[in-house]
PDB file of N, CA and C in Angstrom:
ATOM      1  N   UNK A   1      15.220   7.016 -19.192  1.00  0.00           N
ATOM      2  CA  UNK A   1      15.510   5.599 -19.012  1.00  0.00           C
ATOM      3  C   UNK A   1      15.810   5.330 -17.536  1.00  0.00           C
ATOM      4  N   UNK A   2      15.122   4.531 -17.064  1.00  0.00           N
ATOM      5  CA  UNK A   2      15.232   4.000 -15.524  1.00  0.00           C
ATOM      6  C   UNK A   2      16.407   2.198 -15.114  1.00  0.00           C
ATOM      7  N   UNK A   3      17.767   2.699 -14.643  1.00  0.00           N
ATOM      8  CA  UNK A   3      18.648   2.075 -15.040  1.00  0.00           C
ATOM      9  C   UNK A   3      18.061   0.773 -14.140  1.00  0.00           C
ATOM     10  N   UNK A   4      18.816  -0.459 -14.851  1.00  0.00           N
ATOM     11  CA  UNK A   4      18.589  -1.913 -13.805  1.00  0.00           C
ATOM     12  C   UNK A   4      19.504  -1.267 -12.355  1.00  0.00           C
ATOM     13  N   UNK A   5      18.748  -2.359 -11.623  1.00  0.00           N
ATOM     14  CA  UNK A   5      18.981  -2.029  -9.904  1.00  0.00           C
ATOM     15  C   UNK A   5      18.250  -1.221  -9.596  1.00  0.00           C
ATOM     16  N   UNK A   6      17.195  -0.358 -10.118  1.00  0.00           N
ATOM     17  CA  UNK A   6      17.032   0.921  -9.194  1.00  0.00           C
ATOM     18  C   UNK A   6      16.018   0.225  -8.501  1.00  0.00           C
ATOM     19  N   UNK A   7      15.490   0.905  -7.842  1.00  0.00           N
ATOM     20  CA  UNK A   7      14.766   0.502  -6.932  1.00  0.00           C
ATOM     21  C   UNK A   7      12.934   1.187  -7.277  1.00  0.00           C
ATOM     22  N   UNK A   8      12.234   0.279  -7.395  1.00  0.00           N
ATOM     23  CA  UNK A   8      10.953   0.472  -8.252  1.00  0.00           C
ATOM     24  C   UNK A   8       9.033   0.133  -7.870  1.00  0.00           C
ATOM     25  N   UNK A   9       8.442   0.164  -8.575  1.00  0.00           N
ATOM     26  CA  UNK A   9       7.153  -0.097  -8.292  1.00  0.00           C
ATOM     27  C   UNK A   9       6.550  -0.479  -9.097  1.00  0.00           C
ATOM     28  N   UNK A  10       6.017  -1.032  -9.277  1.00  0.00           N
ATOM     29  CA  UNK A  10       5.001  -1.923 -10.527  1.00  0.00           C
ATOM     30  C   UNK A  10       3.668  -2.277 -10.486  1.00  0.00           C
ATOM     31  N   UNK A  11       2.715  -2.667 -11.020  1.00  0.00           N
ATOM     32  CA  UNK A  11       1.558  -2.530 -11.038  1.00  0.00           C
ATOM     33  C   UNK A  11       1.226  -3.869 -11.803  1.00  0.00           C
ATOM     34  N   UNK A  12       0.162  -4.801 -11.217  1.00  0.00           N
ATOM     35  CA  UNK A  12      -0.034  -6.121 -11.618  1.00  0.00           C
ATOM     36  C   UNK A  12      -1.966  -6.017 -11.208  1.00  0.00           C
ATOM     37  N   UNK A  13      -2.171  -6.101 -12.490  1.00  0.00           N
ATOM     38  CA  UNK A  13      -3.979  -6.631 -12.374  1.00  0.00           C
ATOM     39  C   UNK A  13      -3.984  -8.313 -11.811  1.00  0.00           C
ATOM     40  N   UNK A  14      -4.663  -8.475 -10.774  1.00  0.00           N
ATOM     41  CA  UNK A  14      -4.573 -10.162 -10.772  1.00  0.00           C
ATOM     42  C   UNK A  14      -5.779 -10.443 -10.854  1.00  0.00           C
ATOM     43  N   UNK A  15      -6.819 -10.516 -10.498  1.00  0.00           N
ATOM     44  CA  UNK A  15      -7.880 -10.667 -11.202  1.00  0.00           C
ATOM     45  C   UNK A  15      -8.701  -9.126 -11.536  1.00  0.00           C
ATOM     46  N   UNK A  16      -9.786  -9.290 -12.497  1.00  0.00           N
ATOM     47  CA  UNK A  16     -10.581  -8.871 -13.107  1.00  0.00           C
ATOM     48  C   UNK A  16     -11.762  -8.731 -12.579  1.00  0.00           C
ATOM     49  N   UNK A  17     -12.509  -7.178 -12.456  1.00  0.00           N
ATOM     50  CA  UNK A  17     -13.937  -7.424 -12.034  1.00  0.00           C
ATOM     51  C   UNK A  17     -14.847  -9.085 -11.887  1.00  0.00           C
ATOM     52  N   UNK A  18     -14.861  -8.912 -13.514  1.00  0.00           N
ATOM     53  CA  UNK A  18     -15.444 -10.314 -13.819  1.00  0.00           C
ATOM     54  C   UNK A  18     -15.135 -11.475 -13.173  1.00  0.00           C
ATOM     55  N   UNK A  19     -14.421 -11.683 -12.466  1.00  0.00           N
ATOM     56  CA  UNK A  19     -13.362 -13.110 -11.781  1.00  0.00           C
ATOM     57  C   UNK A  19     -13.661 -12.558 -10.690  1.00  0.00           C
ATOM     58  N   UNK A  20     -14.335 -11.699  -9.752  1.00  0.00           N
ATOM     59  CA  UNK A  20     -14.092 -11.971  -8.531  1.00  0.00           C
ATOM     60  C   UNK A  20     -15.219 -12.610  -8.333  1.00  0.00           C
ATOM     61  N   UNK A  21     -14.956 -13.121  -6.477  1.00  0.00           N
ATOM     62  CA  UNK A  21     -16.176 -14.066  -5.861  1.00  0.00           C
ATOM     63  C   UNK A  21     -17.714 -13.423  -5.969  1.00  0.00           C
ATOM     64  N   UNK A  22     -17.937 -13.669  -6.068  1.00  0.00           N
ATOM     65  CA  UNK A  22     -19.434 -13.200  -6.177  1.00  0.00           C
ATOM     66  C   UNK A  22     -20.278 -12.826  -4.682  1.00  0.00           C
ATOM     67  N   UNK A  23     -19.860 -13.068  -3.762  1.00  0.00           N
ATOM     68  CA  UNK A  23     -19.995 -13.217  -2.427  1.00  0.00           C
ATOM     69  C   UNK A  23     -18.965 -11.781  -1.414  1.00  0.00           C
ATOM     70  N   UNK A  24     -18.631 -11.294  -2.878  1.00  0.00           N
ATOM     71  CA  UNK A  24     -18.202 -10.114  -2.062  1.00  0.00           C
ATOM     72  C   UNK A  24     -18.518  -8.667  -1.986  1.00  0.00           C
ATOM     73  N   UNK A  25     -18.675  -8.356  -0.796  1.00  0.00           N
ATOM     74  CA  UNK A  25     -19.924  -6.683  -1.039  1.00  0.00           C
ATOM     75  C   UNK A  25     -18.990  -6.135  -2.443  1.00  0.00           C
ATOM     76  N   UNK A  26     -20.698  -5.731  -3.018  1.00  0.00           N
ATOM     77  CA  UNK A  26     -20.759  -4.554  -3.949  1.00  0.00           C
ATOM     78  C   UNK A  26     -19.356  -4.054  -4.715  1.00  0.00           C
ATOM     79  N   UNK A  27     -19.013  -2.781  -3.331  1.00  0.00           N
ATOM     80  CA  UNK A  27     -18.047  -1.728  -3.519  1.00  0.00           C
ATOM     81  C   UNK A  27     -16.695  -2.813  -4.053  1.00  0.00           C
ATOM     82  N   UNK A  28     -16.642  -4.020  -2.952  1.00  0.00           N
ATOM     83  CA  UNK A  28     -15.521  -4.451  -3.172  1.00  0.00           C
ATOM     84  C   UNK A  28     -15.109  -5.688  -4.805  1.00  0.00           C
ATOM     85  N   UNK A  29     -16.260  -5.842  -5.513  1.00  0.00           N
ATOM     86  CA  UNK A  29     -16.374  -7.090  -6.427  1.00  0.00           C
ATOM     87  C   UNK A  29     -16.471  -6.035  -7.571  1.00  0.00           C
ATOM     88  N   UNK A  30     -16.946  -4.507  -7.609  1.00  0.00           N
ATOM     89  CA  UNK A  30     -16.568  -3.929  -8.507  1.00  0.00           C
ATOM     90  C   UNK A  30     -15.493  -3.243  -9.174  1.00  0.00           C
ATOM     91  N   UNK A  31     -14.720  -3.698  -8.266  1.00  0.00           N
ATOM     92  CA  UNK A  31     -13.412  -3.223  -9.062  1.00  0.00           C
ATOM     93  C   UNK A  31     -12.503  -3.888  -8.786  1.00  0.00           C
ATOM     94  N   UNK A  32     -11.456  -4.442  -9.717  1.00  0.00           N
ATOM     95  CA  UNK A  32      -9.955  -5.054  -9.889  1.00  0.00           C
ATOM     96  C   UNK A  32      -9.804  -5.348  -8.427  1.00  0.00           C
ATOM     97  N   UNK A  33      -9.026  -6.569  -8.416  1.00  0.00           N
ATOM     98  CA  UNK A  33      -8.110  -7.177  -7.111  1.00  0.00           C
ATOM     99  C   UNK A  33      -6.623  -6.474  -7.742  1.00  0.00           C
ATOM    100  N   UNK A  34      -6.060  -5.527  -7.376  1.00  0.00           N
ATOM    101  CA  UNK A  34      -4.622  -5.187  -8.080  1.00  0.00           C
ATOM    102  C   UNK A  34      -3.590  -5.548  -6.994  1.00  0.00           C
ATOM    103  N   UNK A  35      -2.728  -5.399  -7.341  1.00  0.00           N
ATOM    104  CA  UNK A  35      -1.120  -5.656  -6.662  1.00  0.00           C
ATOM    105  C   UNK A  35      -0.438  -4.595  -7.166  1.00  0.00           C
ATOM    106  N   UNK A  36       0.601  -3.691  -5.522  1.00  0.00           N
ATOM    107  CA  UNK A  36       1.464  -3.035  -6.220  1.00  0.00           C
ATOM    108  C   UNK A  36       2.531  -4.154  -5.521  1.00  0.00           C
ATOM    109  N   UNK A  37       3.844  -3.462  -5.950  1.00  0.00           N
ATOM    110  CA  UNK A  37       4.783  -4.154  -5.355  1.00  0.00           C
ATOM    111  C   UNK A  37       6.472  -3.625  -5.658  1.00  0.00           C
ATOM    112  N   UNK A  38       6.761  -3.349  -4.676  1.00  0.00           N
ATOM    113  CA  UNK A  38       8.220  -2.399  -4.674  1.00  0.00           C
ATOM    114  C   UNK A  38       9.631  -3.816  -4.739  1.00  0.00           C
ATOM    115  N   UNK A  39      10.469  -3.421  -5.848  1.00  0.00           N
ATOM    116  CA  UNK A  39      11.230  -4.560  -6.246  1.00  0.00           C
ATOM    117  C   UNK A  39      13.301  -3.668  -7.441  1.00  0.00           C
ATOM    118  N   UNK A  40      14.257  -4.391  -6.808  1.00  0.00           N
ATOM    119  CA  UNK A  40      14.763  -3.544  -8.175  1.00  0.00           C
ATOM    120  C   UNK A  40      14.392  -4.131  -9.345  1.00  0.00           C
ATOM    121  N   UNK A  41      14.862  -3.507 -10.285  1.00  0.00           N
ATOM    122  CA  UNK A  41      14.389  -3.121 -11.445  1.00  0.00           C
ATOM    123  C   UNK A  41      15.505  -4.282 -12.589  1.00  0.00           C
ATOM    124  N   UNK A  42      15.318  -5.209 -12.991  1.00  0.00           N
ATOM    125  CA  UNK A  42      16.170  -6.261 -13.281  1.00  0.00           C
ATOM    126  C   UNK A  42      16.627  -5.958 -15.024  1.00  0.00           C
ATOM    127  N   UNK A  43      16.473  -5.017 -15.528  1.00  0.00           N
ATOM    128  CA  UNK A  43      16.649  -4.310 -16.618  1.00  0.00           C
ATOM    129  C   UNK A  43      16.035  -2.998 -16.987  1.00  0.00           C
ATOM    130  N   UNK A  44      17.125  -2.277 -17.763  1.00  0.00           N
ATOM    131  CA  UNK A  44      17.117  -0.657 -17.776  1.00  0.00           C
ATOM    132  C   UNK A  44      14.890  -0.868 -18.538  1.00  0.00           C
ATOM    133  N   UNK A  45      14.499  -0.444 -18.271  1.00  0.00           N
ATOM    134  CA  UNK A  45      13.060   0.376 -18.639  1.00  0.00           C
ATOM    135  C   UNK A  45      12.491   2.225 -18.495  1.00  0.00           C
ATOM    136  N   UNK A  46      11.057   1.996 -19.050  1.00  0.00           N
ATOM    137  CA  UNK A  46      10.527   3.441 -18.997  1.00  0.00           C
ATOM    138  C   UNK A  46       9.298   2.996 -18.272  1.00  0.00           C
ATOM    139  N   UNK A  47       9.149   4.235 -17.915  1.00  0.00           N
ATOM    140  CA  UNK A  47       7.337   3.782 -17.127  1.00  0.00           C
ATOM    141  C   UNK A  47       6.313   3.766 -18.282  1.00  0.00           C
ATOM    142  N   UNK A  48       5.853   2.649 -17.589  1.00  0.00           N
ATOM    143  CA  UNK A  48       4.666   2.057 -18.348  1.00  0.00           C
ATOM    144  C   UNK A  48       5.371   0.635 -19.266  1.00  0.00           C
ATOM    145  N   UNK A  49       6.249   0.453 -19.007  1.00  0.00           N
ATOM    146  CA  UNK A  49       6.925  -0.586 -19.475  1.00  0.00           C
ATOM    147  C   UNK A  49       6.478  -2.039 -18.564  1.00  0.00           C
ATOM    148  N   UNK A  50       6.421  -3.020 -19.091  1.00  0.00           N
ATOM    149  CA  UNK A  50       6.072  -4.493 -18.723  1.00  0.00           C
ATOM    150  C   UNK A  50       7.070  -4.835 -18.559  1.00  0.00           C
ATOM    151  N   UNK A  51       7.946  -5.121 -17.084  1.00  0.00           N
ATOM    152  CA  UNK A  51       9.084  -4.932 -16.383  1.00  0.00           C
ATOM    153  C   UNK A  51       9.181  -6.381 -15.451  1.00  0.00           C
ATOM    154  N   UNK A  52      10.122  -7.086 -14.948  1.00  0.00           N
ATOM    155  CA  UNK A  52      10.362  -7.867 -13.456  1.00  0.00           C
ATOM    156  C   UNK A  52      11.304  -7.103 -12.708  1.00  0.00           C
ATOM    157  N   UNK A  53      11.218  -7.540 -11.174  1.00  0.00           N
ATOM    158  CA  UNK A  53      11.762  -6.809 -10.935  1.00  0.00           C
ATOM    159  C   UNK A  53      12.307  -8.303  -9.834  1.00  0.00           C
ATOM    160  N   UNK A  54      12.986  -7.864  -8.635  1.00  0.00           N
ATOM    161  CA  UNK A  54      13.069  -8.604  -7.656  1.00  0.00           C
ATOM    162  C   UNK A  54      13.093  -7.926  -6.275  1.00  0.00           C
ATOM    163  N   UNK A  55      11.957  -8.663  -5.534  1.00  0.00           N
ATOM    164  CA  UNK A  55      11.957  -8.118  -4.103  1.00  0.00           C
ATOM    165  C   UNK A  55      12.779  -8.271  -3.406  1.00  0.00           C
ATOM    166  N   UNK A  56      12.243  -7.724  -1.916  1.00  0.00           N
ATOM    167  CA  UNK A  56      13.560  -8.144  -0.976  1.00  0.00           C
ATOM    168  C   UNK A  56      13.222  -8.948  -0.243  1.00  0.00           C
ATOM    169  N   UNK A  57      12.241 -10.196  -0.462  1.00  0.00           N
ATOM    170  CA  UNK A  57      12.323 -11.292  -0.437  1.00  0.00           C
ATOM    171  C   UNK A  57      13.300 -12.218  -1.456  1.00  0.00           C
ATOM    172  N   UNK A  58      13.674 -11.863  -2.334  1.00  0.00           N
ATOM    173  CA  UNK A  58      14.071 -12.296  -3.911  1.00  0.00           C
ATOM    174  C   UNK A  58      13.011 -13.239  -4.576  1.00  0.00           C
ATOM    175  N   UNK A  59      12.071 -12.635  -4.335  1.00  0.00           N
ATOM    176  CA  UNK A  59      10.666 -12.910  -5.539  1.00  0.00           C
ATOM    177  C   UNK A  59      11.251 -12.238  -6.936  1.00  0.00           C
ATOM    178  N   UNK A  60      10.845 -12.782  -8.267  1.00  0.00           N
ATOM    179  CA  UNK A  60      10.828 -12.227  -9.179  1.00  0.00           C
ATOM    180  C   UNK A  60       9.367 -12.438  -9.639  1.00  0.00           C
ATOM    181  N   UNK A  61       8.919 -10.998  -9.677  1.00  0.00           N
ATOM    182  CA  UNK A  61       7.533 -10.402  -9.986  1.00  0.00           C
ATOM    183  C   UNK A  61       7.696  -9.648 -11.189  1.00  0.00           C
ATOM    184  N   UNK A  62       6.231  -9.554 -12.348  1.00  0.00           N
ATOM    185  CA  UNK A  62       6.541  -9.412 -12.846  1.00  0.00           C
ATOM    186  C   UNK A  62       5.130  -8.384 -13.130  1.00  0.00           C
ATOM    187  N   UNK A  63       5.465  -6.869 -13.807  1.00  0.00           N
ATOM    188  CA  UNK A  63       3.655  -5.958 -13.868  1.00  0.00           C
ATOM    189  C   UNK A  63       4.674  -4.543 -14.699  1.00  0.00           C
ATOM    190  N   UNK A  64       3.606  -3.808 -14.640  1.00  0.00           N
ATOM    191  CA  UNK A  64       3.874  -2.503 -15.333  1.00  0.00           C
ATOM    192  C   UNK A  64       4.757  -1.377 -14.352  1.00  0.00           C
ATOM    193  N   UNK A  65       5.873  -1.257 -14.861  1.00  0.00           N
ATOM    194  CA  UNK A  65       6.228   0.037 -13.939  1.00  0.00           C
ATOM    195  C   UNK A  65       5.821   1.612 -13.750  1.00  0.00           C
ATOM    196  N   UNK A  66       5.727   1.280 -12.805  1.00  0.00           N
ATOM    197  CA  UNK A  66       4.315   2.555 -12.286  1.00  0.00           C
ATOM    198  C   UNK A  66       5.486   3.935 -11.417  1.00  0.00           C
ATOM    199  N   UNK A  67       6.451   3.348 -11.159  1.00  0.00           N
ATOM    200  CA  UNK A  67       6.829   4.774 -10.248  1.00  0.00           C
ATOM    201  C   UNK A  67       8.634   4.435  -9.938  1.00  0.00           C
ATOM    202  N   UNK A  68       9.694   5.092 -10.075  1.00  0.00           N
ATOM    203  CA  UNK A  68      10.900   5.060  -9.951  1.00  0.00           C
ATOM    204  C   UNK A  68      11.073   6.007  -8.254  1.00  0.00           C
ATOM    205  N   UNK A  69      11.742   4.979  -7.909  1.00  0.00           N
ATOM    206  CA  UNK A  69      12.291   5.211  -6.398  1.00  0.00           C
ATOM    207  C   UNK A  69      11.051   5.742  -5.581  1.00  0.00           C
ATOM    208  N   UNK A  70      10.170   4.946  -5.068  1.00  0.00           N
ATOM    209  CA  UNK A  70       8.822   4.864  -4.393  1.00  0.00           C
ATOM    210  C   UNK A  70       8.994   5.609  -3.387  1.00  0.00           C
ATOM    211  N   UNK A  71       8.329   6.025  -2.811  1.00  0.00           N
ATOM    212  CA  UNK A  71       8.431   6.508  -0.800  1.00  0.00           C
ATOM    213  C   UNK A  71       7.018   6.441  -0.326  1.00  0.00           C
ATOM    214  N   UNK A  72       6.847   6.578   1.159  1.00  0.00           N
ATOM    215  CA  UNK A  72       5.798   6.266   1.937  1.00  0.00           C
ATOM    216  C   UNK A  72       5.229   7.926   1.701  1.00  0.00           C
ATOM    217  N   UNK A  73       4.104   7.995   1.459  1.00  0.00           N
ATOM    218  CA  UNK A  73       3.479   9.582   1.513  1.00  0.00           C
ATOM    219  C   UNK A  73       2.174   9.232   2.716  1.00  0.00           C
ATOM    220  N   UNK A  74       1.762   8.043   2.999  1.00  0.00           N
ATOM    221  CA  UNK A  74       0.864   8.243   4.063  1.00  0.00           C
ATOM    222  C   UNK A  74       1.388   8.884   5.616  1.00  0.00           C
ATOM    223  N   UNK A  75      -0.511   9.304   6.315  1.00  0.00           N
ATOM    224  CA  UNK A  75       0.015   9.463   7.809  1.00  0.00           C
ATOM    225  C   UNK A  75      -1.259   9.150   8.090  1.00  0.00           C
ATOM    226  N   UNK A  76      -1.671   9.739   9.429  1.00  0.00           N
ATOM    227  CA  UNK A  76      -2.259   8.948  10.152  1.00  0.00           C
ATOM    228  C   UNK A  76      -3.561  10.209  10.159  1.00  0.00           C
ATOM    229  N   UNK A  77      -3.547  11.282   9.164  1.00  0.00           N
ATOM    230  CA  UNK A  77      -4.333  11.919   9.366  1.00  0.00           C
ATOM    231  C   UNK A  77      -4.822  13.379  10.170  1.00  0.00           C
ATOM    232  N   UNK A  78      -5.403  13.932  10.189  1.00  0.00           N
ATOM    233  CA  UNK A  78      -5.862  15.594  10.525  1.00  0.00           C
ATOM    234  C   UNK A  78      -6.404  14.836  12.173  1.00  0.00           C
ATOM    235  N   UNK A  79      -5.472  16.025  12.475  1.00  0.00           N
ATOM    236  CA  UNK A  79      -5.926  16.057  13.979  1.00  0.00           C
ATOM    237  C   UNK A  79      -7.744  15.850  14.087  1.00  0.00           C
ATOM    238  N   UNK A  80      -8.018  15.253  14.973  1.00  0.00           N
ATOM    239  CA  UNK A  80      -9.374  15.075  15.037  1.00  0.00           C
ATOM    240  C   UNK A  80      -9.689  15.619  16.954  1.00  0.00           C
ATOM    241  N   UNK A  81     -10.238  16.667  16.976  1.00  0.00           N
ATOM    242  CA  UNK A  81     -10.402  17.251  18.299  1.00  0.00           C
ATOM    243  C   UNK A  81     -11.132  16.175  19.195  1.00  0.00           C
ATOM    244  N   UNK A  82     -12.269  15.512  18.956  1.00  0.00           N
ATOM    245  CA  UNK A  82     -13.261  14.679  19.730  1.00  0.00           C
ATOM    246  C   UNK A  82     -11.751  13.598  20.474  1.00  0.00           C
ATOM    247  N   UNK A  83     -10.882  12.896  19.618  1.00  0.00           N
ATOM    248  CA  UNK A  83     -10.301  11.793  19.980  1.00  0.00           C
ATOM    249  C   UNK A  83      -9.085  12.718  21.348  1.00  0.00           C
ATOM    250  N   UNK A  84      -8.904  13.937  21.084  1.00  0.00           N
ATOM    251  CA  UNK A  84      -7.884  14.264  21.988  1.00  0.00           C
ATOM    252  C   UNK A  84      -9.486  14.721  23.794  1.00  0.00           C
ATOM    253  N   UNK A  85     -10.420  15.165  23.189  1.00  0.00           N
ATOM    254  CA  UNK A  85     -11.383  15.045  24.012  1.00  0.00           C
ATOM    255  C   UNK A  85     -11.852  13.810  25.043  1.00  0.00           C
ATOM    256  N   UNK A  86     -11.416  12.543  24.426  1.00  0.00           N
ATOM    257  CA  UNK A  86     -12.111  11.221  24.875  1.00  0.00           C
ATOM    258  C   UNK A  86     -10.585  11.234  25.606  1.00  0.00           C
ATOM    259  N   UNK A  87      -9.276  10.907  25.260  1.00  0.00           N
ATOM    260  CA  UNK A  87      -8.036  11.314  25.641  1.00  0.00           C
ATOM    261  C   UNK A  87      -8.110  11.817  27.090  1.00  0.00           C
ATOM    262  N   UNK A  88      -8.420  13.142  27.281  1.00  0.00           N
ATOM    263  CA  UNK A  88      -8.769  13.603  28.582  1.00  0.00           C
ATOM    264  C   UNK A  88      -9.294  13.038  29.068  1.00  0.00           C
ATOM    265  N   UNK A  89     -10.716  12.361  28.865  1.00  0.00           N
ATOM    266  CA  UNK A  89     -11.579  12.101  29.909  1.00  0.00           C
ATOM    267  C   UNK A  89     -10.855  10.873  30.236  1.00  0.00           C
ATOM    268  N   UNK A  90     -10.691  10.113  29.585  1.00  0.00           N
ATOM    269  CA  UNK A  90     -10.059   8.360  29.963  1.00  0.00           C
ATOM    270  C   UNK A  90      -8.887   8.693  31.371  1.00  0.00           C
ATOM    271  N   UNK A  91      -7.704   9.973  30.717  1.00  0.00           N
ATOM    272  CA  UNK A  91      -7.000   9.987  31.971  1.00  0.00           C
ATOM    273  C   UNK A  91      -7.434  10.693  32.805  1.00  0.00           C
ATOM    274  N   UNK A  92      -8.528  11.202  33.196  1.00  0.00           N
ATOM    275  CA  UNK A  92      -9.055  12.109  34.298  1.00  0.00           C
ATOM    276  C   UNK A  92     -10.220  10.695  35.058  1.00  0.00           C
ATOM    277  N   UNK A  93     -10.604   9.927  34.492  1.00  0.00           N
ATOM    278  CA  UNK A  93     -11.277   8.816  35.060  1.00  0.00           C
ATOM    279  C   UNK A  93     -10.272   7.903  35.657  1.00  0.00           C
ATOM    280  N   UNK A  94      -9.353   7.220  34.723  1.00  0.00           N
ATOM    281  CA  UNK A  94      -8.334   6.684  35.393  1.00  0.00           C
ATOM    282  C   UNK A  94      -7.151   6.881  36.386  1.00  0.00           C
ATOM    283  N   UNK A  95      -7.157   8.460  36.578  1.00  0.00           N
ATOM    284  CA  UNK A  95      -6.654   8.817  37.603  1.00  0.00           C
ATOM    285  C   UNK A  95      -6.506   8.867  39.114  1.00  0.00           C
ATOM    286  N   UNK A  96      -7.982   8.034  39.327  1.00  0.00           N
ATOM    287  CA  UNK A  96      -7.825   8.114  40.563  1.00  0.00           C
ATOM    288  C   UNK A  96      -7.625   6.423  40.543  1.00  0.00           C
ATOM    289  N   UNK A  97      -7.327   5.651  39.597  1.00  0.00           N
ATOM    290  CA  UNK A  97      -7.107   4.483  39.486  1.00  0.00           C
ATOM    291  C   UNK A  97      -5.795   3.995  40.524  1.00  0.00           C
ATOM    292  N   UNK A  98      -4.645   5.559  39.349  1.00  0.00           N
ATOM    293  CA  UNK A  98      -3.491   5.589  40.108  1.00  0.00           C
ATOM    294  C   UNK A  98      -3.617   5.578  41.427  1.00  0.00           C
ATOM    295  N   UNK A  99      -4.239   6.175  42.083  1.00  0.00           N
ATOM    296  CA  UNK A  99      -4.136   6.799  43.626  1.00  0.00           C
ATOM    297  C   UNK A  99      -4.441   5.444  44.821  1.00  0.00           C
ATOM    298  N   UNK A 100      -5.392   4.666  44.027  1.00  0.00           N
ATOM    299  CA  UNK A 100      -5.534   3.275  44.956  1.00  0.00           C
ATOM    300  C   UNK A 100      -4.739   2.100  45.060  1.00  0.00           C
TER     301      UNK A 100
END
């Protein structure tokens, strides 16, 4: 049981394949427009439960709870050698920028 207040994530379909514009590439008109959205939890639930919650805007939103006490897992990615390559050259060109 995931107590009220905690702090949460939820999951909201807003439109449907079928409902999107028609005018939008392919990749993007085939699948769901979804919403997540991080909010506490405005009564005790379980995941997968049809939940509101309130942001920290104080929106009350309302979708499936998908995840108890969220965190950021992105980054920015695997070193990529070429970009530390272009890196060099920019400050070895602009260097004599400094000097004038």
């Amino acid at each position: 049981m995931i107590k009220k207040h905690t702090f949460v994530q939820i999951y909201k379909n807003i439109l449907s394949r079928e409902n999107r514009a028609s005018n939008l590439p392919v990749d993007t008109k085939d699948v769901p427009f979804e919403m997540r959205v991080k909010g506490k939890l405005l009564h005790d639930a379980e995941i997968g439960d049809h939940v509101e919650i309130m942001t920290a805007s104080k929106r009350i939103e309302t979708g499936i709870l998908i995840f108890e006490e969220p965190y950021f897992s992105h980054s920015f990615g695997h070193f990529v050698q070429t970009l530390e390559d272009i890196k060099e050259i920019i400050l070895k060109e602009t260097e004599d920028l400094d000097n004038e």
